[in-house]
Each structure stands twice: as structure tokens, then as C-alpha cells.
C-alpha atoms as a PDB file:
ATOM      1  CA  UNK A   1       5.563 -40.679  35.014  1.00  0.00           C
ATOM      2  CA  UNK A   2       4.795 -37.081  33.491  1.00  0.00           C
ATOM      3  CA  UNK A   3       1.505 -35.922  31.996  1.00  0.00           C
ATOM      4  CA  UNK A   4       3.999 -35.021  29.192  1.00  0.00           C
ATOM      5  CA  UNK A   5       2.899 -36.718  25.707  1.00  0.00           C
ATOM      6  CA  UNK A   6       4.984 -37.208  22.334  1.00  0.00           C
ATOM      7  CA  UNK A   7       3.493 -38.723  19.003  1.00  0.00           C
ATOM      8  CA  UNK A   8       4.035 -41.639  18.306  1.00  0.00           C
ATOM      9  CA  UNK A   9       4.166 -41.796  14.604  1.00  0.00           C
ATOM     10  CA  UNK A  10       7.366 -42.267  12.466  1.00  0.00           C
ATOM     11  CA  UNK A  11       7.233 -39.940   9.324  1.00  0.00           C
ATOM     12  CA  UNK A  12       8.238 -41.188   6.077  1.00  0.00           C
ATOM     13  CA  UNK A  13       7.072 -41.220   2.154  1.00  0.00           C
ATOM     14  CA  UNK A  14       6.145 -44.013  -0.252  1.00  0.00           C
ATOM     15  CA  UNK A  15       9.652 -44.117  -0.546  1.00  0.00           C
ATOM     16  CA  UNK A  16       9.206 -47.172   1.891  1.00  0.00           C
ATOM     17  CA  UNK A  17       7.625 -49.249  -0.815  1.00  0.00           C
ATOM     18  CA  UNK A  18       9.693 -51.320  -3.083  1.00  0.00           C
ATOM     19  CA  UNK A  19      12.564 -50.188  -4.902  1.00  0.00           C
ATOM     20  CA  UNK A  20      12.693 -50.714  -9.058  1.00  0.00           C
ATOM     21  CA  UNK A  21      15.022 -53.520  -9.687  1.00  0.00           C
ATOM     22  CA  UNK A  22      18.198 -52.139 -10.558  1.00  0.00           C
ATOM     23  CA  UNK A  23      18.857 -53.448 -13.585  1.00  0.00           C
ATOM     24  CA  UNK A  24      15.995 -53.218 -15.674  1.00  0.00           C
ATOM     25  CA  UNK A  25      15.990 -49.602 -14.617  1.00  0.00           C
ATOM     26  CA  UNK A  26      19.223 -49.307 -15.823  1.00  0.00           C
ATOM     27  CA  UNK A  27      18.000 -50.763 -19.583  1.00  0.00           C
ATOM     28  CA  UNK A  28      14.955 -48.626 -19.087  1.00  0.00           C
ATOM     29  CA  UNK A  29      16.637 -45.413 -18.684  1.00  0.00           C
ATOM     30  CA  UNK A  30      19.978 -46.482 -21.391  1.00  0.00           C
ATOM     31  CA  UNK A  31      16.972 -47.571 -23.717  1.00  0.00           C
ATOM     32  CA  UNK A  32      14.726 -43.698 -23.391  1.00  0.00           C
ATOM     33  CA  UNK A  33      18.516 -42.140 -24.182  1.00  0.00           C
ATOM     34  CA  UNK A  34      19.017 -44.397 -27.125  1.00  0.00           C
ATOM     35  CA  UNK A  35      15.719 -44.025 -28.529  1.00  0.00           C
ATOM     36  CA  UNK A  36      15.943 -40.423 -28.260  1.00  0.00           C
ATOM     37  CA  UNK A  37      19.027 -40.035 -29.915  1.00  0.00           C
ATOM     38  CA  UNK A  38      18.215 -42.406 -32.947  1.00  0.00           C
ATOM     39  CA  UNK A  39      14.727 -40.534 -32.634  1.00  0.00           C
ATOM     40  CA  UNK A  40      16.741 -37.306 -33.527  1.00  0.00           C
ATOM     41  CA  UNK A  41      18.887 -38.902 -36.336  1.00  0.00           C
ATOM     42  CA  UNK A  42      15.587 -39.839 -38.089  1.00  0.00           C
ATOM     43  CA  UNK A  43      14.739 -36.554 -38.489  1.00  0.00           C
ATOM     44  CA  UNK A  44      17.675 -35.381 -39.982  1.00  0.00           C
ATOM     45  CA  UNK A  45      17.473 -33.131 -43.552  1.00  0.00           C
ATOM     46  CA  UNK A  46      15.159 -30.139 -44.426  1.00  0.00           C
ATOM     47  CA  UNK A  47      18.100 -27.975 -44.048  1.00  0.00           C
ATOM     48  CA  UNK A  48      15.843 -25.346 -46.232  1.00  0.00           C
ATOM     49  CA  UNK A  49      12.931 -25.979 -43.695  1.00  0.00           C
ATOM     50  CA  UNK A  50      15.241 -25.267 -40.312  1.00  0.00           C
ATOM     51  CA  UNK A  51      16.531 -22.215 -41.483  1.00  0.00           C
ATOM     52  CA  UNK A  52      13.244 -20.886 -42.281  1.00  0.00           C
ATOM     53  CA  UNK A  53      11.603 -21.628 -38.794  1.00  0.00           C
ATOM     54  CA  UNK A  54      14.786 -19.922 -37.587  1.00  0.00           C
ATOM     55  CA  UNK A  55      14.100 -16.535 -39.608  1.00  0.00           C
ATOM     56  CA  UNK A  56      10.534 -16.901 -38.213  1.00  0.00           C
ATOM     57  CA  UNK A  57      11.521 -17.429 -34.807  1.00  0.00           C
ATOM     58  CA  UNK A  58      13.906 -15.321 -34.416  1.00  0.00           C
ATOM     59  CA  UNK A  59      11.605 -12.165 -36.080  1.00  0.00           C
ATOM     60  CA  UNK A  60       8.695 -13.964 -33.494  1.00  0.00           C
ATOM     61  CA  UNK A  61      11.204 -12.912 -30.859  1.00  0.00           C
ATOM     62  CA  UNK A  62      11.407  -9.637 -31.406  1.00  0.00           C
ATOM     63  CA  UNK A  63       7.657  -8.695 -32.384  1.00  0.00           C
ATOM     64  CA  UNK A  64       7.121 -10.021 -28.655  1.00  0.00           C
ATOM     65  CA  UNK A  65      10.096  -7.917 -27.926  1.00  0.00           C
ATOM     66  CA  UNK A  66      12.479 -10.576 -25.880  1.00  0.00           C
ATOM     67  CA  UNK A  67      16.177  -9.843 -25.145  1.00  0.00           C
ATOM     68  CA  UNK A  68      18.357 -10.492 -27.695  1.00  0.00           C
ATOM     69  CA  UNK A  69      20.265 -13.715 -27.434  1.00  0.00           C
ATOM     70  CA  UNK A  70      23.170 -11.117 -28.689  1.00  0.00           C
ATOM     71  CA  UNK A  71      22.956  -9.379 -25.132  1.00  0.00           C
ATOM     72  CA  UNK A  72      23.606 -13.011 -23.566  1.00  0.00           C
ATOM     73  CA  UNK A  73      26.740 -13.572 -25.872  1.00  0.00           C
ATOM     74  CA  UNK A  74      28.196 -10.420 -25.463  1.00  0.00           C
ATOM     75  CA  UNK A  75      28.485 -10.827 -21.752  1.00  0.00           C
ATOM     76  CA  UNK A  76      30.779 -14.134 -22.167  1.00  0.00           C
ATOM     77  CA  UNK A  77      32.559 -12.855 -24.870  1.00  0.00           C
ATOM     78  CA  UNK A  78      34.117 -10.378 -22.150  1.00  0.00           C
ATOM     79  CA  UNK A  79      36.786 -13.206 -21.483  1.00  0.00           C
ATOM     80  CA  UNK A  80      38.302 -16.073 -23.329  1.00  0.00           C
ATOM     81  CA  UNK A  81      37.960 -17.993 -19.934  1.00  0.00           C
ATOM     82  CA  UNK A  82      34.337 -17.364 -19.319  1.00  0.00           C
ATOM     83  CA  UNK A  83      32.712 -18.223 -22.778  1.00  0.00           C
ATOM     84  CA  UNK A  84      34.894 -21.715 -22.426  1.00  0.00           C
ATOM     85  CA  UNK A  85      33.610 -22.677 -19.497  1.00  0.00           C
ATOM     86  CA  UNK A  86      29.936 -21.856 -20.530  1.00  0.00           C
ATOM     87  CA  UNK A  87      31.045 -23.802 -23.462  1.00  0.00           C
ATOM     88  CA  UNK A  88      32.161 -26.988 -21.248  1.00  0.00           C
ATOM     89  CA  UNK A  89      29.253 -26.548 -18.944  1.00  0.00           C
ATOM     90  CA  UNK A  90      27.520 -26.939 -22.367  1.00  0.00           C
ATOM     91  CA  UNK A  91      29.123 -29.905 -23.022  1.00  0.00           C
ATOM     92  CA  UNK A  92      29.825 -31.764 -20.404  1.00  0.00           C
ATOM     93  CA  UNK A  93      26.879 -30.718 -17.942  1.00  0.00           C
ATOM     94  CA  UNK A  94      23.648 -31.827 -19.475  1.00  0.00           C
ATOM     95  CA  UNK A  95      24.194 -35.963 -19.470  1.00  0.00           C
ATOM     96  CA  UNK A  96      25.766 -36.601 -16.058  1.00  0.00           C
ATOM     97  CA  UNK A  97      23.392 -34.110 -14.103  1.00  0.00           C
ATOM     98  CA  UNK A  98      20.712 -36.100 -15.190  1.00  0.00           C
ATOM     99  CA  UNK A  99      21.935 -39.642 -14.884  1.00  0.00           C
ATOM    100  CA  UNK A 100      23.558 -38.253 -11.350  1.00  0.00           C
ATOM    101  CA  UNK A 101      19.595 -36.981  -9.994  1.00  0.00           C
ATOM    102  CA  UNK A 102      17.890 -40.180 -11.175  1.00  0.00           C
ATOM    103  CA  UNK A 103      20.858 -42.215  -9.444  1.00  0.00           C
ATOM    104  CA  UNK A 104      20.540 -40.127  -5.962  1.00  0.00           C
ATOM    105  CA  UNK A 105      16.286 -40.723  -6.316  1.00  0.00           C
ATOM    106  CA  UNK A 106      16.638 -44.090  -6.924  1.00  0.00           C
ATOM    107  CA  UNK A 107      19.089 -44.787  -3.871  1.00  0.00           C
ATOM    108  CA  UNK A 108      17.524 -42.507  -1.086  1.00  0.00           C
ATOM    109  CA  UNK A 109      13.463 -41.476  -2.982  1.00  0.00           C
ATOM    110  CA  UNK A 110      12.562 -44.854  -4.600  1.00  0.00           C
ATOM    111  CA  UNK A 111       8.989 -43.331  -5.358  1.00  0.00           C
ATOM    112  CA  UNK A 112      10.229 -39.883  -5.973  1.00  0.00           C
ATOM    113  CA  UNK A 113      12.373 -42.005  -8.602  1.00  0.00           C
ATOM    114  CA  UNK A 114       9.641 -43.621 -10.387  1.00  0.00           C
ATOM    115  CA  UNK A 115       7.818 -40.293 -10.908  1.00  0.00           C
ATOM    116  CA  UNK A 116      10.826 -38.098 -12.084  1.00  0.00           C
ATOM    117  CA  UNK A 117      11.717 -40.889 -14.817  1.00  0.00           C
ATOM    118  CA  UNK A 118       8.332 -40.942 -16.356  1.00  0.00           C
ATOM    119  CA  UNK A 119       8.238 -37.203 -16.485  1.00  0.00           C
ATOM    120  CA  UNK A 120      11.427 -37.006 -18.138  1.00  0.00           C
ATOM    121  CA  UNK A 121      10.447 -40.060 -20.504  1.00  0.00           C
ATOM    122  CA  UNK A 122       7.477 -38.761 -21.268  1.00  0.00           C
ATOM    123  CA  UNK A 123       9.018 -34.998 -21.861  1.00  0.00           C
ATOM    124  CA  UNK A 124      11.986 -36.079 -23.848  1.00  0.00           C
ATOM    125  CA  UNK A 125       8.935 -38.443 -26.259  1.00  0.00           C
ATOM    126  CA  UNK A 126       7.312 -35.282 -27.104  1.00  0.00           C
ATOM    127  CA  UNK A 127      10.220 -33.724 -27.655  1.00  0.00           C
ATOM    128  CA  UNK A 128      11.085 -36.139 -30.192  1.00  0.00           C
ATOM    129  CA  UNK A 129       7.799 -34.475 -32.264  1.00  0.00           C
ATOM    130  CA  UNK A 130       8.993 -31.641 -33.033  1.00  0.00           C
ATOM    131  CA  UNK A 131      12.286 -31.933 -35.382  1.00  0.00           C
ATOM    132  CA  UNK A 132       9.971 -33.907 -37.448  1.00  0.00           C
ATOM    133  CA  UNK A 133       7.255 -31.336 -37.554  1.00  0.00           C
ATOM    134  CA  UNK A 134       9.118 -27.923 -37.153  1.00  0.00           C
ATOM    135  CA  UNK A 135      13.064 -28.459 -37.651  1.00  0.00           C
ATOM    136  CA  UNK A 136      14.732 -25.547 -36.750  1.00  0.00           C
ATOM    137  CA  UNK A 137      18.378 -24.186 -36.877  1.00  0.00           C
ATOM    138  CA  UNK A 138      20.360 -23.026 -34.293  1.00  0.00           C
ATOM    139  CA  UNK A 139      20.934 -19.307 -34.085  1.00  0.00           C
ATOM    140  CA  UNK A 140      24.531 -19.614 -34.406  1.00  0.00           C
ATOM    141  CA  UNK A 141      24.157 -20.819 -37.800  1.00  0.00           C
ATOM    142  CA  UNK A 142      21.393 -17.317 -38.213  1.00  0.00           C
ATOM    143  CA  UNK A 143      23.026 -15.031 -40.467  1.00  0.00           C
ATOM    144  CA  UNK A 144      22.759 -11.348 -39.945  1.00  0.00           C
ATOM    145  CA  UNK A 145      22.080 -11.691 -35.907  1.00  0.00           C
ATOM    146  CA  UNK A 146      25.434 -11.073 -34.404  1.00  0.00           C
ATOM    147  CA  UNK A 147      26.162 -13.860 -33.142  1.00  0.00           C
ATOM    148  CA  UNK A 148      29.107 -16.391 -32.987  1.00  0.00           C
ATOM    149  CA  UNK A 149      29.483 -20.178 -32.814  1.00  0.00           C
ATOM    150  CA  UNK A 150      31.394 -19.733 -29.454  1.00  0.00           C
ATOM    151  CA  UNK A 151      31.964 -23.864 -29.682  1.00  0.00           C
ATOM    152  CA  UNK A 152      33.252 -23.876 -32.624  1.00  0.00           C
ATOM    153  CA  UNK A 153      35.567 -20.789 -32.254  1.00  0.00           C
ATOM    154  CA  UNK A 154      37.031 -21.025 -28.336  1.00  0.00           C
ATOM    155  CA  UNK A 155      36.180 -24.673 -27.906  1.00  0.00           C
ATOM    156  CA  UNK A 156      35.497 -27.274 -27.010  1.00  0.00           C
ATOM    157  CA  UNK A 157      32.655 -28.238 -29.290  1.00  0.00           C
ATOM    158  CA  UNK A 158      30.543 -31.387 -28.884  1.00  0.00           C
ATOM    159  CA  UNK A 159      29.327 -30.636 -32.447  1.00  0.00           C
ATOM    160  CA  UNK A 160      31.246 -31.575 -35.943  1.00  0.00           C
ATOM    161  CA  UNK A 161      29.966 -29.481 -39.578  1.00  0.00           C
ATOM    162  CA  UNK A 162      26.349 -30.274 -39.925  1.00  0.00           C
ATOM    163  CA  UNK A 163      27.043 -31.841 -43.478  1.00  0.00           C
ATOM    164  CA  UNK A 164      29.707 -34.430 -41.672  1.00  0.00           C
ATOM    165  CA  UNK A 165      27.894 -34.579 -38.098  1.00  0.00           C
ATOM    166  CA  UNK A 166      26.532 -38.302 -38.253  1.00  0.00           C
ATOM    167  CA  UNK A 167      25.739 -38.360 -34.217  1.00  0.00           C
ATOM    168  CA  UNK A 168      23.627 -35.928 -33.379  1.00  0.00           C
ATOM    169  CA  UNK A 169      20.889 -33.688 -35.849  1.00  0.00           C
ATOM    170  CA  UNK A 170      22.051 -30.225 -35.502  1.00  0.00           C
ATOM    171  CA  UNK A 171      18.635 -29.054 -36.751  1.00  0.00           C
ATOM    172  CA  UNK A 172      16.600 -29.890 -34.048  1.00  0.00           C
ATOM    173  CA  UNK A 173      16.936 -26.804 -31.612  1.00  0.00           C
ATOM    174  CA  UNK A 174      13.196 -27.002 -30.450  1.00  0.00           C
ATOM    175  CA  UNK A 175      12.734 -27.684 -27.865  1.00  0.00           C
ATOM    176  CA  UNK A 176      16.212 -27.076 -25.813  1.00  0.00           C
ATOM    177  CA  UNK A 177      16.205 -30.522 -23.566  1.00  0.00           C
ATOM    178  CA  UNK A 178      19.099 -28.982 -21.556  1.00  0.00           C
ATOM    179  CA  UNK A 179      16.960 -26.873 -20.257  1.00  0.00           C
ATOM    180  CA  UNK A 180      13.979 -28.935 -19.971  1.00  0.00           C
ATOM    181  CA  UNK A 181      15.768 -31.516 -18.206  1.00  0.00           C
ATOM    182  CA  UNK A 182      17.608 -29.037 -15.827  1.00  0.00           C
ATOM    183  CA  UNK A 183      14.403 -27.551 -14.708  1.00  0.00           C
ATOM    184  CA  UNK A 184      13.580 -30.827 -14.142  1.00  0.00           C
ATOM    185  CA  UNK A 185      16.075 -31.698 -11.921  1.00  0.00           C
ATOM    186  CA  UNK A 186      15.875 -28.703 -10.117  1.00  0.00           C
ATOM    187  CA  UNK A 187      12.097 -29.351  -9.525  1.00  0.00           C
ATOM    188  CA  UNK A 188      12.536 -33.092  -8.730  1.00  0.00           C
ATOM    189  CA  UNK A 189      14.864 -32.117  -6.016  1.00  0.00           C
ATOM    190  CA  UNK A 190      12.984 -29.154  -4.569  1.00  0.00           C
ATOM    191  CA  UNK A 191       9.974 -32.244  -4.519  1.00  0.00           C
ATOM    192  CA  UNK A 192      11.902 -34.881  -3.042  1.00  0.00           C
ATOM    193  CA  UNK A 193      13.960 -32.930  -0.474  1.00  0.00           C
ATOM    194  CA  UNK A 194      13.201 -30.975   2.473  1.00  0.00           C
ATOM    195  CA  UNK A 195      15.980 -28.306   3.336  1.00  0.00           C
ATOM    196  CA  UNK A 196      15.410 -24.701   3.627  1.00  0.00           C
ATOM    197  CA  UNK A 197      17.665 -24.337   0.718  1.00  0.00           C
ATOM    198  CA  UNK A 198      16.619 -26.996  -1.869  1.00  0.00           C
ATOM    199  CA  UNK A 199      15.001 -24.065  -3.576  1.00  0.00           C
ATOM    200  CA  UNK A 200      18.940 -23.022  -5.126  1.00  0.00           C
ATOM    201  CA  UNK A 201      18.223 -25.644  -7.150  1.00  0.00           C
ATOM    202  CA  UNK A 202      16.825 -23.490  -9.342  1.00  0.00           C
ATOM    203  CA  UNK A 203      20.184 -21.706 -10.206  1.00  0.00           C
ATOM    204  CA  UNK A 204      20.901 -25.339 -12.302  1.00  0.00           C
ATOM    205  CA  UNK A 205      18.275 -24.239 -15.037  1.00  0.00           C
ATOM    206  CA  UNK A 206      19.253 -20.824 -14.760  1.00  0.00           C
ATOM    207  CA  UNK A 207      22.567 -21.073 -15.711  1.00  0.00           C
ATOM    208  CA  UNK A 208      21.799 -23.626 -18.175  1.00  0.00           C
ATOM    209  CA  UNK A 209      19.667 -20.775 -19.381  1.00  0.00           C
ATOM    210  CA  UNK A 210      22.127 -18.478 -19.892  1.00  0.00           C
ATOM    211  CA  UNK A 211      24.658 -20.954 -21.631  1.00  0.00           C
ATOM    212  CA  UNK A 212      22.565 -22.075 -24.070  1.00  0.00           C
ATOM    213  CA  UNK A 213      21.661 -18.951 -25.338  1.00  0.00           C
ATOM    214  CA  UNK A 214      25.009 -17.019 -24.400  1.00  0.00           C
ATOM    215  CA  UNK A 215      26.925 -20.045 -26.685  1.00  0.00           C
ATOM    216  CA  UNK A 216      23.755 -19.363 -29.198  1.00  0.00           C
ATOM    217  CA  UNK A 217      23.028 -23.282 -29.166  1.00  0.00           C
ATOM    218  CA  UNK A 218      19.479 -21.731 -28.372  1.00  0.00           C
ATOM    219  CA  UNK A 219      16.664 -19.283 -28.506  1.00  0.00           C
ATOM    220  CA  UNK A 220      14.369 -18.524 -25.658  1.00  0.00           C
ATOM    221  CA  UNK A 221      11.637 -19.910 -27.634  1.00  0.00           C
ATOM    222  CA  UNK A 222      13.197 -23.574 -27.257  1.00  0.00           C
ATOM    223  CA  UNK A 223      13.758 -22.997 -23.752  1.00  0.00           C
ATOM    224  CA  UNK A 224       9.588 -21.408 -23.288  1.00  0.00           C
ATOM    225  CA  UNK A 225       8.835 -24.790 -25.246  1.00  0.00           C
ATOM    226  CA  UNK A 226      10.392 -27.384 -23.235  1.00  0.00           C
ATOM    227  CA  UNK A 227       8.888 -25.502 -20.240  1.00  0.00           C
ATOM    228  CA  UNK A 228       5.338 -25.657 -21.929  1.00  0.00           C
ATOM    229  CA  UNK A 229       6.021 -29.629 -22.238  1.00  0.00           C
ATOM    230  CA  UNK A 230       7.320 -30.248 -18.619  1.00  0.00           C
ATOM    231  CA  UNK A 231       4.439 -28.269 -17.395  1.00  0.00           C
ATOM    232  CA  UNK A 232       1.825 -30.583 -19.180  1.00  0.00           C
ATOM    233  CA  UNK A 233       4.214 -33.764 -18.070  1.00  0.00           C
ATOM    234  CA  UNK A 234       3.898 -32.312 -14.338  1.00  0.00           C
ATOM    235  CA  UNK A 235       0.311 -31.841 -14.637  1.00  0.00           C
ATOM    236  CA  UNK A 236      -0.561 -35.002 -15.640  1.00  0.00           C
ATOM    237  CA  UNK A 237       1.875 -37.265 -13.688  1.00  0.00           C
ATOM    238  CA  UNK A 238       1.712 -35.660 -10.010  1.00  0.00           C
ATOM    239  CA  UNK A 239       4.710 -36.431  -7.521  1.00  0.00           C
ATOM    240  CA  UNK A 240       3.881 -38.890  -4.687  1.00  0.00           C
ATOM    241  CA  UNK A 241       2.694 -37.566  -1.229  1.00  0.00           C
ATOM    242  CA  UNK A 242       4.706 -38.257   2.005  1.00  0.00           C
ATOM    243  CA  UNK A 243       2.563 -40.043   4.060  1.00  0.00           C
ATOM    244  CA  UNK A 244       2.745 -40.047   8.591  1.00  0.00           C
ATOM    245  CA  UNK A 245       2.476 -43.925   9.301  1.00  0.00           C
ATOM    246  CA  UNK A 246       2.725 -46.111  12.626  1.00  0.00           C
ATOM    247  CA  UNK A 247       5.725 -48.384  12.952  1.00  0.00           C
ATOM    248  CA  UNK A 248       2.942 -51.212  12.463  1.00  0.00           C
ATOM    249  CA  UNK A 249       1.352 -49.502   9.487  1.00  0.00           C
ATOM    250  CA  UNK A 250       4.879 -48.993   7.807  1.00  0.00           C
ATOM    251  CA  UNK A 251       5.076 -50.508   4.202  1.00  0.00           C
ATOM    252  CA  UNK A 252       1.422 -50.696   4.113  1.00  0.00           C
ATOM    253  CA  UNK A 253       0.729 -47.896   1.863  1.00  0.00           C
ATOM    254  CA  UNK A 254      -1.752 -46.617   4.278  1.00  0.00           C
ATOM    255  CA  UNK A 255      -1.900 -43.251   6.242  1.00  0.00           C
ATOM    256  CA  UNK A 256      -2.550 -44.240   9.696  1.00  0.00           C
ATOM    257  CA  UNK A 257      -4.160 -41.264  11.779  1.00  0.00           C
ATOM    258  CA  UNK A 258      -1.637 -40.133  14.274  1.00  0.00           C
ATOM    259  CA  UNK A 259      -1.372 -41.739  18.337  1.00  0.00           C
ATOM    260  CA  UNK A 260       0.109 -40.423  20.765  1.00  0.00           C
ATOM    261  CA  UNK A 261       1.737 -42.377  24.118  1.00  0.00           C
ATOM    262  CA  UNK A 262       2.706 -41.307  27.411  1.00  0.00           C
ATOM    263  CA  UNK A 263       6.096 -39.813  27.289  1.00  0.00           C
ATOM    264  CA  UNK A 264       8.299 -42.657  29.252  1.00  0.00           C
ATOM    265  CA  UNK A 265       5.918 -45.462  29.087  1.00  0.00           C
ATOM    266  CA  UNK A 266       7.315 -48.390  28.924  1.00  0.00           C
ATOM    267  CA  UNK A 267      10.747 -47.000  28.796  1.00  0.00           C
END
């Protein structure tokens, strides 16, 4: 037998404790979608209202002297084959990255799970605030900026004419959830994981970034907001600790100090 020791321990997180049953989580999650996107259509109207935030966002912009969305635009618009796919990745990204990170946190980081939908619930609720209070148009409806509805021109567009568009209220631009809920995703799995690269991540929200404002969907300002409302979600809803456990203390919820055996014992 060798003086050699080895903990003991087994390392996990509280993703030990119970998992949320499946199907209510599943109404839960189908039910914060639906609400948000009736929440939206109730807020339809005050076309005269949007496009006046817009003038005053987009002149806020430039008093604190951000890049114009213009300089974005311009680089897709090198290429027919470049501003479709930002327009796709626009269309077809936002949805099934989301439902795809809660999925992967609810199979392998239960807890991690649990945390990551109430931030998003409680992000995409506030969100819901603001196309009551501040409706605001897109700047690809902005005249006199430059830019193009890239959607509407190359395709494919998710969006119909605003007079005719019944599903989704085209006037609600603040805050941008893509982003909001890419940064999220990207932060959830930089939280929940442990490899040396989970920070690329972070290149989710960037290009989401750069699509929404390069297809002119967006302004920076939408993006800065739904930042600003993630931040005070993450603040106030903290992500649960990994805990170092004995085999007998697993499932307890406890942390159990650390012991340590003689390498070989009983072996």
C-alpha cells in the first residue's frame, strides 16, 4: 500500500436534483412564446408614434456618434449571396437556437435549465413593455437613411406589408429579442459548460448583431436595450453553483467538505 492519496469526492452541480417534468415544461415554455407573440399583436397601431421614436432614435444615434447601421448594410450588399443568407439566418435562426439551448439544458443541466428559462421569461415579459410604451419602426422603413429592406428585396422575408401583416407587429423594434436571446444563449452555455472554448459562444450574438442591423431589422439602440434588460434579469436571478459532494452526500443538496482515502484501499 503507497503513502499515495487521491480525493475522494465525485464533482457534480445541482444538476443532480430533480429534473422539471417534461411536459409541463413543454406548456410552460409553448405558453411564454404564445403570450409573447399575442403580447406583441396587442400593441399593434400608432404607426405616427413608431416613426417618430425612429427619427429620434436614429438622430440619438448619431449625437452619441455610433456607426451607421448604413456601414453594416453596405458590407452585405457586396454579394447577392451574402445579404441572403444574413437574411435566412434572420429568419430561420432566432426560434430553433433557442428552443435547441433550453432542450440541451434540460437533458444534460437540469438546474442550469430552470435558471436560463426564467431569465429568458422574465426578459422576453419586459420586453413586452415597451411596444406599448415606446413603439418604434424599423429603420428599413426610415426614410432618408440609406438603407434597404434587404428581406423584402433579395428574400426571403418572414415579414408581409405592415398594413396586411396580421402575425407579427412590425412596430415593435425595441428591444431586438434576437439579440437578447442570443446573448443569452451564448451566456447560458459559457455558464453551464466547462471547455476551454465555450467562450466562441459569443460569436452567436455577434453575428446576430451584425444581421439585424446589416438587414436594417434593427438599430443598435434595440440591441443596447435588450442587453440593459438581460443584465438586470442576470442580476437578479443568479445561475446555480456546482457543488463537490461525497457519493453518500449526492442528491442531498449539501456541499460535503472534501475526504480523501488511501490510494488502493480496499481495492
Amino acid at each position: 500500500m503507497t503513502a499515495l492519496t487521491e480525493p475522494a469526492e465525485a464533482e457534480t452541480d445541482p444538476d443532480a436534483a430533480a429534473r422539471p417534468g417534461l411536459i409541463r415544461e413543454f406548456l410552460l415554455v409553448a405558453g411564454l412564446f404564445l403570450v409573447y407573440k399575442l403580447g406583441r399583436q396587442l400593441a399593434t397601431g400608432h404607426t405616427l408614434r413608431a416613426f417618430h421614436n425612429a427619427h429620434r432614435v436614429w438622430d440619438l444615434e448619431r449625437s452619441l456618434r455610433l456607426p451607421r447601421e448604413t456601414a453594416v448594410q453596405s458590407m452585405l450588399l457586396h454579394g447577392d449571396t451574402l445579404v441572403r443568407v444574413a437574411n435566412t439566418y434572420y429568419a430561420t435562426v432566432h426560434f430553433p437556437a433557442t428552443v435547441a439551448f433550453l432542450v440541451w439544458l434540460y437533458l444534460r443541466r437540469p438546474a442550469h435549465y430552470v435558471w436560463a428559462r426564467r431569465v429568458l421569461a422574465a426578459v422576453t415579459a419586459a420586453a413586452l413593455v415597451l411596444p406599448f410604451t415606446f413603439p418604434l419602426a424599423p429603420p428599413r422603413m426610415l426614410a432618408g437613411t440609406g438603407l434597404v429592406d434587404t428581406a423584402r428585396i433579395y428574400g426571403p422575408s418572414v415579414y408581409g406589408p405592415p398594413a396586411h401583416d396580421h402575425l407579427s407587429n412590425q412596430f415593435a423594434a425595441m428591444p431586438s429579442l434576437h439579440f437578447g436571446w442570443a446573448l443569452m444563449v451564448a451566456i447560458g452555455l459559457i455558464t453551464a459548460t466547462r471547455s476551454r472554448w465555450r467562450r466562441l459562444w459569443l460569436l452567436h450574438p455577434l453575428l446576430t448583431l451584425l444581421v439585424i442591423v446589416g438587414t436594417a431589422n434593427h438599430y443598435w439602440l434595440d440591441a443596447l436595450a435588450a442587453t440593459a434588460m438581460l443584465g438586470i434579469a442576470l442580476a437578479l436571478l443568479r445561475p446555480p453553483h456546482r457543488t463537490t459532494v461525497t457519493t453518500a452526500g449526492r442528491g442531498t443538496g449539501r456541499i460535503v467538505p472534501r475526504q480523501r482515502v488511501l490510494a488502493g484501499a480496499g481495492r
